[in-house]
PDB file of N, CA and C in Angstrom:
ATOM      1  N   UNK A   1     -17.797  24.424 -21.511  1.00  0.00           N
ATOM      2  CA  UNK A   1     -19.147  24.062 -21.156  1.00  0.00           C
ATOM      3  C   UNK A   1     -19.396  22.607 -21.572  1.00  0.00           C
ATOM      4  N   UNK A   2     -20.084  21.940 -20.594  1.00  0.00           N
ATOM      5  CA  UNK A   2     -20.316  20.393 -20.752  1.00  0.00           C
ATOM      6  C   UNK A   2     -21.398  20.513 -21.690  1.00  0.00           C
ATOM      7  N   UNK A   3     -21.871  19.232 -22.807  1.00  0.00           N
ATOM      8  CA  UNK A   3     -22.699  19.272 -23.087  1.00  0.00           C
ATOM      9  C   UNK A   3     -23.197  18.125 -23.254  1.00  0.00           C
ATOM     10  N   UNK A   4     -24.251  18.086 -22.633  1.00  0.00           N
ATOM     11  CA  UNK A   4     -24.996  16.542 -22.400  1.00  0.00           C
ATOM     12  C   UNK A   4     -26.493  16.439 -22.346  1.00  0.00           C
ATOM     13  N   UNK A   5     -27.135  15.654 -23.033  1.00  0.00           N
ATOM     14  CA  UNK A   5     -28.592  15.549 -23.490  1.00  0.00           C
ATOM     15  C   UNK A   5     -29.017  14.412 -22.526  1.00  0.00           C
ATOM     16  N   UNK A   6     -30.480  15.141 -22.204  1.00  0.00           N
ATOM     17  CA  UNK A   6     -31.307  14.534 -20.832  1.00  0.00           C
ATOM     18  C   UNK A   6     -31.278  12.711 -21.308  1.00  0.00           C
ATOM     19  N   UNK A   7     -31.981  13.035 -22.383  1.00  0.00           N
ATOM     20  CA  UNK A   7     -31.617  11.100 -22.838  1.00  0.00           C
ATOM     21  C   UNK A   7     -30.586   9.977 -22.877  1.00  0.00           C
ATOM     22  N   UNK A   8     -29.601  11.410 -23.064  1.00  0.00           N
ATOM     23  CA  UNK A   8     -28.071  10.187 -22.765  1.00  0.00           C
ATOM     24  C   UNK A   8     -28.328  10.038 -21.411  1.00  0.00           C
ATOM     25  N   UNK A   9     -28.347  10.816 -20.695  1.00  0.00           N
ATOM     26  CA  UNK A   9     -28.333  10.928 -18.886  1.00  0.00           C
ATOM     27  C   UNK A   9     -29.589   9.846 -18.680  1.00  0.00           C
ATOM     28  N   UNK A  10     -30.305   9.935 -18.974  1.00  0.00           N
ATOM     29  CA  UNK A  10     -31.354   8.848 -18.206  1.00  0.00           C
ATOM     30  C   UNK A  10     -30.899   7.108 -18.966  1.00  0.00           C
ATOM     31  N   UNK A  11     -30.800   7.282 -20.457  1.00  0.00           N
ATOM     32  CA  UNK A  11     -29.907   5.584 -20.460  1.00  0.00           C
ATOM     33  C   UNK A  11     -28.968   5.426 -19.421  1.00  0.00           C
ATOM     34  N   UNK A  12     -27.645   6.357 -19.428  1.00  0.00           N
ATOM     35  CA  UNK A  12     -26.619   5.749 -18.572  1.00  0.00           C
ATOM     36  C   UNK A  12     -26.957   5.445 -16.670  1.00  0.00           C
ATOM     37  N   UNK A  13     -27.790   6.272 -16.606  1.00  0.00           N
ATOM     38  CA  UNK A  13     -28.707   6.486 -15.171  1.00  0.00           C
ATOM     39  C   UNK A  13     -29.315   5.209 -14.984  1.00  0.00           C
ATOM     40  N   UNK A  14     -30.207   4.588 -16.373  1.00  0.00           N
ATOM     41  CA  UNK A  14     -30.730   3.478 -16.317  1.00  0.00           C
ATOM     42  C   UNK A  14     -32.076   3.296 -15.809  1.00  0.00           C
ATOM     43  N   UNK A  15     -32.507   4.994 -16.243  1.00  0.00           N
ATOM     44  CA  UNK A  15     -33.491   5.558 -15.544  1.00  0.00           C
ATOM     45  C   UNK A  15     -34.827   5.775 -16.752  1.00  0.00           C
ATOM     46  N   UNK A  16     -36.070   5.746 -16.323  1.00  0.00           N
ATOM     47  CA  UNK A  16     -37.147   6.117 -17.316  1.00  0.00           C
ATOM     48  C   UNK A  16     -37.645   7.592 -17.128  1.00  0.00           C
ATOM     49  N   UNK A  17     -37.236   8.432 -15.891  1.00  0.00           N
ATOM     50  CA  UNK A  17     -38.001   9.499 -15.284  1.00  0.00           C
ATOM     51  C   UNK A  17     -37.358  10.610 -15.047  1.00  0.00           C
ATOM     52  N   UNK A  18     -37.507  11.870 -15.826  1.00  0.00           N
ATOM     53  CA  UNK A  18     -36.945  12.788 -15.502  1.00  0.00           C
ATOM     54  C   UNK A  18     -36.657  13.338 -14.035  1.00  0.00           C
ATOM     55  N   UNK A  19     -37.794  13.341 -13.284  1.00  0.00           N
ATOM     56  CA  UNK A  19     -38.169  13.899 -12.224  1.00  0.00           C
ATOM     57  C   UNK A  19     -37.270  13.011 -11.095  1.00  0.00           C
ATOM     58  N   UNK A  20     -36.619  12.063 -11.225  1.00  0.00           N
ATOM     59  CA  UNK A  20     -36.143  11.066 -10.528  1.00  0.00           C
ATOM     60  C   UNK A  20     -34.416  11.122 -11.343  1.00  0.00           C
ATOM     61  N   UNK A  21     -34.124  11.154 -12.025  1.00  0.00           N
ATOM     62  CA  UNK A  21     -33.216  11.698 -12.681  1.00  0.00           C
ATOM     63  C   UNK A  21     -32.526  12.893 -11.845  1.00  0.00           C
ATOM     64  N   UNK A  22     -33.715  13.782 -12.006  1.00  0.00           N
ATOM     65  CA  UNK A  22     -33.316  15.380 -11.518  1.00  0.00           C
ATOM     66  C   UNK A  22     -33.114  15.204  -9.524  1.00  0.00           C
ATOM     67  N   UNK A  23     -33.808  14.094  -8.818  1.00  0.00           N
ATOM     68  CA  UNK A  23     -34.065  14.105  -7.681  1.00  0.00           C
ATOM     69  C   UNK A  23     -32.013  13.296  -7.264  1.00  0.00           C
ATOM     70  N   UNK A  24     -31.639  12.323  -8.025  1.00  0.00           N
ATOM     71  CA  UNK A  24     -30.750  11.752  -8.177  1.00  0.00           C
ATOM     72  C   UNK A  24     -29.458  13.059  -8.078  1.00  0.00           C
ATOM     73  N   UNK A  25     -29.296  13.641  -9.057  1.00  0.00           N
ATOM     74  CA  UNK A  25     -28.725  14.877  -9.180  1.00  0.00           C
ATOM     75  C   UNK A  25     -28.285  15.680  -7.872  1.00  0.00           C
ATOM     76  N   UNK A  26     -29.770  15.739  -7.103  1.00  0.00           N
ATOM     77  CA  UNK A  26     -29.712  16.930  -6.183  1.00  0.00           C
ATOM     78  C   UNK A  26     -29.104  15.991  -5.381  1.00  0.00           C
ATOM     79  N   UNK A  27     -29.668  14.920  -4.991  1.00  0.00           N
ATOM     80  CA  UNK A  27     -29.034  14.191  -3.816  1.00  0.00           C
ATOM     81  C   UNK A  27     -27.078  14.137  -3.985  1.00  0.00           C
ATOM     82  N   UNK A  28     -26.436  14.023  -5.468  1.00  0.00           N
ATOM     83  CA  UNK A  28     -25.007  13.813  -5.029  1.00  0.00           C
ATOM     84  C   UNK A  28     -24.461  15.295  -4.871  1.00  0.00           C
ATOM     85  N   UNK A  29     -25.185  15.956  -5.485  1.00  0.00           N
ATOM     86  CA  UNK A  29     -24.862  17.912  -5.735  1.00  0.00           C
ATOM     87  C   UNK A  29     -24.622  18.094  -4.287  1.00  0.00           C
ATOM     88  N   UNK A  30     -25.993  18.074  -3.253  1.00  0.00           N
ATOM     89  CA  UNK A  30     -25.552  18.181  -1.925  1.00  0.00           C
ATOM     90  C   UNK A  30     -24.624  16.994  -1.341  1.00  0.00           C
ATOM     91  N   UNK A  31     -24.508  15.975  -1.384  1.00  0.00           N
ATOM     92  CA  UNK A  31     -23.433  15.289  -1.020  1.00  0.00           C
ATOM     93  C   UNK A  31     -22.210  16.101  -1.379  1.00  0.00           C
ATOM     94  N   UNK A  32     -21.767  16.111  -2.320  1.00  0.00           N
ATOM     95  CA  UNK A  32     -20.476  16.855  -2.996  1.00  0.00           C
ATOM     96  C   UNK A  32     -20.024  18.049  -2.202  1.00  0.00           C
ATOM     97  N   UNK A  33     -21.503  19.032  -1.709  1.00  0.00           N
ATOM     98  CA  UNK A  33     -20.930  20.505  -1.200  1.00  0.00           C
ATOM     99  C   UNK A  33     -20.735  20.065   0.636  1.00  0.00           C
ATOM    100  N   UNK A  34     -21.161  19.129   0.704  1.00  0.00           N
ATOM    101  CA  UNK A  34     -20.727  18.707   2.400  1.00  0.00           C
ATOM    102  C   UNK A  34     -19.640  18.392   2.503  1.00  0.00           C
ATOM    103  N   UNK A  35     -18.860  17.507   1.224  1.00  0.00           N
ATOM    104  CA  UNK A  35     -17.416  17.239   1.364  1.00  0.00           C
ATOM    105  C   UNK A  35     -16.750  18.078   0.499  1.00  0.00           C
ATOM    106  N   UNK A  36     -16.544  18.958  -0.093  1.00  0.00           N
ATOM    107  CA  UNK A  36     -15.829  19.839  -1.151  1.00  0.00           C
ATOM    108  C   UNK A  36     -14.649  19.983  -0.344  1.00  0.00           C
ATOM    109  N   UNK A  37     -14.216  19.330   0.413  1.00  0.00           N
ATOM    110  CA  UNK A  37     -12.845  19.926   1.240  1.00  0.00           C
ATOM    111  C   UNK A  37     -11.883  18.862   0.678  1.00  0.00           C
ATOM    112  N   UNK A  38     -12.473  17.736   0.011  1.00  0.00           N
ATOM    113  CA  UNK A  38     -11.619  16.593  -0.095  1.00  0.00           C
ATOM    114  C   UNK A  38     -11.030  17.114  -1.724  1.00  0.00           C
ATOM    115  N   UNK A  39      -9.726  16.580  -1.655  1.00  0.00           N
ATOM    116  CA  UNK A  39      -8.695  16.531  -2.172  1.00  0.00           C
ATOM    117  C   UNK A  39      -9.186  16.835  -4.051  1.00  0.00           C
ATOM    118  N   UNK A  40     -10.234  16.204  -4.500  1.00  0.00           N
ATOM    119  CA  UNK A  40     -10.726  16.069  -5.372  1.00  0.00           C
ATOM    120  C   UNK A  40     -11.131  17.028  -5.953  1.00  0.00           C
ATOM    121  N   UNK A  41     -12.039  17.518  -5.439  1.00  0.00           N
ATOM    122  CA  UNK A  41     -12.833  19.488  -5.404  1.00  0.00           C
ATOM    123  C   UNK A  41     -11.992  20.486  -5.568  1.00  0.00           C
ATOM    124  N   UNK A  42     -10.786  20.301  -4.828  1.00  0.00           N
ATOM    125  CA  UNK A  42      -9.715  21.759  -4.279  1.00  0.00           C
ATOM    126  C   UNK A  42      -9.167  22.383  -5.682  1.00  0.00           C
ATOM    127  N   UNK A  43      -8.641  20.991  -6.325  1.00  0.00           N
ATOM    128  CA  UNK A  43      -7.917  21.572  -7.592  1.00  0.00           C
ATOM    129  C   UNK A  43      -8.966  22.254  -8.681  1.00  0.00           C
ATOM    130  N   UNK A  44     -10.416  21.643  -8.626  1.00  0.00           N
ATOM    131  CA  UNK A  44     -11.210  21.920 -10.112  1.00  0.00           C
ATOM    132  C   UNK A  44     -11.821  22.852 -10.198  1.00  0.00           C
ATOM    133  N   UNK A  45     -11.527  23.606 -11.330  1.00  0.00           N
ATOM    134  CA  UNK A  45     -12.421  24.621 -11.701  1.00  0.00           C
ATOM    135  C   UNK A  45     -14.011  24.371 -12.138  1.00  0.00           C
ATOM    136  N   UNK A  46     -14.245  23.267 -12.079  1.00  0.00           N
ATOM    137  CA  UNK A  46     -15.684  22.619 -12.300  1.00  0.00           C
ATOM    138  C   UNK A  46     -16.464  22.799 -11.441  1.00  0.00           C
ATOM    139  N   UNK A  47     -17.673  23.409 -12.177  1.00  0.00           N
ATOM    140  CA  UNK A  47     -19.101  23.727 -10.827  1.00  0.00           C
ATOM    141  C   UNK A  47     -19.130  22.113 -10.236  1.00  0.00           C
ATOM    142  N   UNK A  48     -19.586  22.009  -9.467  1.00  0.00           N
ATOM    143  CA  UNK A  48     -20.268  21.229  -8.870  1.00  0.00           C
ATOM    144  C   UNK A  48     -21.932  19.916  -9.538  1.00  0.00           C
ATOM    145  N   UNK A  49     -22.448  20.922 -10.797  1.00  0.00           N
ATOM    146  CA  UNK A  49     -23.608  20.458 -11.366  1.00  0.00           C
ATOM    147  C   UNK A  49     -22.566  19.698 -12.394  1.00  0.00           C
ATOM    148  N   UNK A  50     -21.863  20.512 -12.955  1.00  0.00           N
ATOM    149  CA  UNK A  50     -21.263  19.332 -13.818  1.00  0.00           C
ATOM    150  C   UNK A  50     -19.900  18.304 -13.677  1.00  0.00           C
ATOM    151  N   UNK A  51     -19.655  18.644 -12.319  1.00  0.00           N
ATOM    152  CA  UNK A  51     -18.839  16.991 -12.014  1.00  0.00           C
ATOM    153  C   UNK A  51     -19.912  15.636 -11.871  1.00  0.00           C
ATOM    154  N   UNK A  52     -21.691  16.261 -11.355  1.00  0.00           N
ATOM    155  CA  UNK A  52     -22.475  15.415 -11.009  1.00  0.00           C
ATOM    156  C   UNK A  52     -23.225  14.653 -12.035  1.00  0.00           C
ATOM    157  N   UNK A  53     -22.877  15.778 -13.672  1.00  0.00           N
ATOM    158  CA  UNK A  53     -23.766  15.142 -15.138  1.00  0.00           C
ATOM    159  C   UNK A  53     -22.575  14.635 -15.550  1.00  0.00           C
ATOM    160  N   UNK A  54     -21.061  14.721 -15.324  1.00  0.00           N
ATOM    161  CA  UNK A  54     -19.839  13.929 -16.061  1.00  0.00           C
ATOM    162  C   UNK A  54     -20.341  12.821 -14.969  1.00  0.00           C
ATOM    163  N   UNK A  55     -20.350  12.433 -13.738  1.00  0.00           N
ATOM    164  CA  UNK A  55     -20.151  11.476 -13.189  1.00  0.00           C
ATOM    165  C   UNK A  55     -21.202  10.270 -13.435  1.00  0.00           C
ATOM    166  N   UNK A  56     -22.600  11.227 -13.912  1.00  0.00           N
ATOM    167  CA  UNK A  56     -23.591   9.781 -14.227  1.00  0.00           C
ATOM    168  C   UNK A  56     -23.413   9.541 -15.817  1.00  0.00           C
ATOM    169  N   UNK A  57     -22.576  10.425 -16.879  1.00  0.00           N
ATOM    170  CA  UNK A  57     -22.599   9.973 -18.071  1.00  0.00           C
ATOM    171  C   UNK A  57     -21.245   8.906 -17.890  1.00  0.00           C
ATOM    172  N   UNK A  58     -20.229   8.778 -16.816  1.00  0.00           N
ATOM    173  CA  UNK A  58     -19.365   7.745 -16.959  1.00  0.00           C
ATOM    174  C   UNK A  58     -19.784   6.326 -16.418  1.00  0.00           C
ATOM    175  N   UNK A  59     -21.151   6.451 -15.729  1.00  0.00           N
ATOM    176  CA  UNK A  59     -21.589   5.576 -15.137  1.00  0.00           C
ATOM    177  C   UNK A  59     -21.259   5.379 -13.803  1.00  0.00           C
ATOM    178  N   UNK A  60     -20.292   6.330 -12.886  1.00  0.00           N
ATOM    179  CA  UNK A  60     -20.212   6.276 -11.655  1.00  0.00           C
ATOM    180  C   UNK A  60     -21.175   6.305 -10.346  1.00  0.00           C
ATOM    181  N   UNK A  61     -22.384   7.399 -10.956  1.00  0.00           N
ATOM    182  CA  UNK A  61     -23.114   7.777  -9.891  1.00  0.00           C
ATOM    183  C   UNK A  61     -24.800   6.352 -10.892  1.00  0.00           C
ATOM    184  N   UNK A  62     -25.104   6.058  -9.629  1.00  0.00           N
ATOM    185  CA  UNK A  62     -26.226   5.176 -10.319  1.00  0.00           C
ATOM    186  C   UNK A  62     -27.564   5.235  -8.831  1.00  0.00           C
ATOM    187  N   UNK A  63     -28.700   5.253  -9.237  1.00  0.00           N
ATOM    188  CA  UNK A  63     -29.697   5.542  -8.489  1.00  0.00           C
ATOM    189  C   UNK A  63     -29.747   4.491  -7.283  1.00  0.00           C
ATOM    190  N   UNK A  64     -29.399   3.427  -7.040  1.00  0.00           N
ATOM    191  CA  UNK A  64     -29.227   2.125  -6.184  1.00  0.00           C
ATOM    192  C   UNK A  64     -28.582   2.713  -5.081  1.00  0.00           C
ATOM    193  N   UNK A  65     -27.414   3.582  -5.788  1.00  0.00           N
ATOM    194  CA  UNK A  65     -26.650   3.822  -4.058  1.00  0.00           C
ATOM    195  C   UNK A  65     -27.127   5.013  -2.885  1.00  0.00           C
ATOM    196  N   UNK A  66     -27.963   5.422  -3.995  1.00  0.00           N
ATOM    197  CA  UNK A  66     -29.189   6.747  -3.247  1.00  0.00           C
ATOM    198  C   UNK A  66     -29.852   5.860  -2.511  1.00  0.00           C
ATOM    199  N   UNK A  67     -30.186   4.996  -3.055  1.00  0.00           N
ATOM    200  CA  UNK A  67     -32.214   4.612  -2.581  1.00  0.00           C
ATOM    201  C   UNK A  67     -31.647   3.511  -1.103  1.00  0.00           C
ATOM    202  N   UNK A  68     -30.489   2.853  -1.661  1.00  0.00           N
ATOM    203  CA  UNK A  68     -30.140   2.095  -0.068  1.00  0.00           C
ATOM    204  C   UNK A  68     -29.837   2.926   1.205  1.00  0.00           C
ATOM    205  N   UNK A  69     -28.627   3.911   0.913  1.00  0.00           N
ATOM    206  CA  UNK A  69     -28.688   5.010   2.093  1.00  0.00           C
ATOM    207  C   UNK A  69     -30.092   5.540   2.214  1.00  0.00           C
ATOM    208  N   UNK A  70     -31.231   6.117   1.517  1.00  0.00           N
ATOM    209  CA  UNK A  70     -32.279   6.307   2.304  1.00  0.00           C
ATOM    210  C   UNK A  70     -33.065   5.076   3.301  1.00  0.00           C
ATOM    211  N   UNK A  71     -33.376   4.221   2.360  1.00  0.00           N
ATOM    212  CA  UNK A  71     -33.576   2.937   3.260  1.00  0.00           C
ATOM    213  C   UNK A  71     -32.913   2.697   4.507  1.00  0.00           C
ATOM    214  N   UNK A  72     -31.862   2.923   4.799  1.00  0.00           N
ATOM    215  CA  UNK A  72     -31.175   3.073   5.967  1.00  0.00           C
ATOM    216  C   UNK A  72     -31.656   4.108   7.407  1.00  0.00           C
ATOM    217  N   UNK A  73     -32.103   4.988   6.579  1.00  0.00           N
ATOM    218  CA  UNK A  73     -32.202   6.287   7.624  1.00  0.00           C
ATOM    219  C   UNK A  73     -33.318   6.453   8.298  1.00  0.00           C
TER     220      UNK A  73
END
């Protein structure tokens, strides 16, 4: 079991707002289950919620690359 505190997640997020935090989340969670076929997914025994709280505590996932693809659409 991962264990990770909302405050670490919103520094590394770079974020002040839970609710935007949590909105961040959902957006890569469903990204992730549209592609789960890719190479990455197949092998892991990892839910899905917590490849998405390891990925913003390494600093991979960051709110910028959400908010431009919406801007786009």
């Amino acid at each position: 079991m991962i264990k990770i505190f909302i405050d670490e997640l919103l520094h590394k997020a770079g974020m002040d707002n839970k609710y935007r935090l949590t909105c961040l989340a959902i957006q890569r969670t469903k990204q992730l289950i549209k592609e789960k076929n890719k190479l990455e997914l197949l092998g892991s025994k990892e839910k899905i919620p917590s490849i998405v709280l390891r990925e913003i505590m390494e600093g991979k996932l960051k709110p910028e690359d959400f908010e431009k693809k919406n801007e786009n659409k």
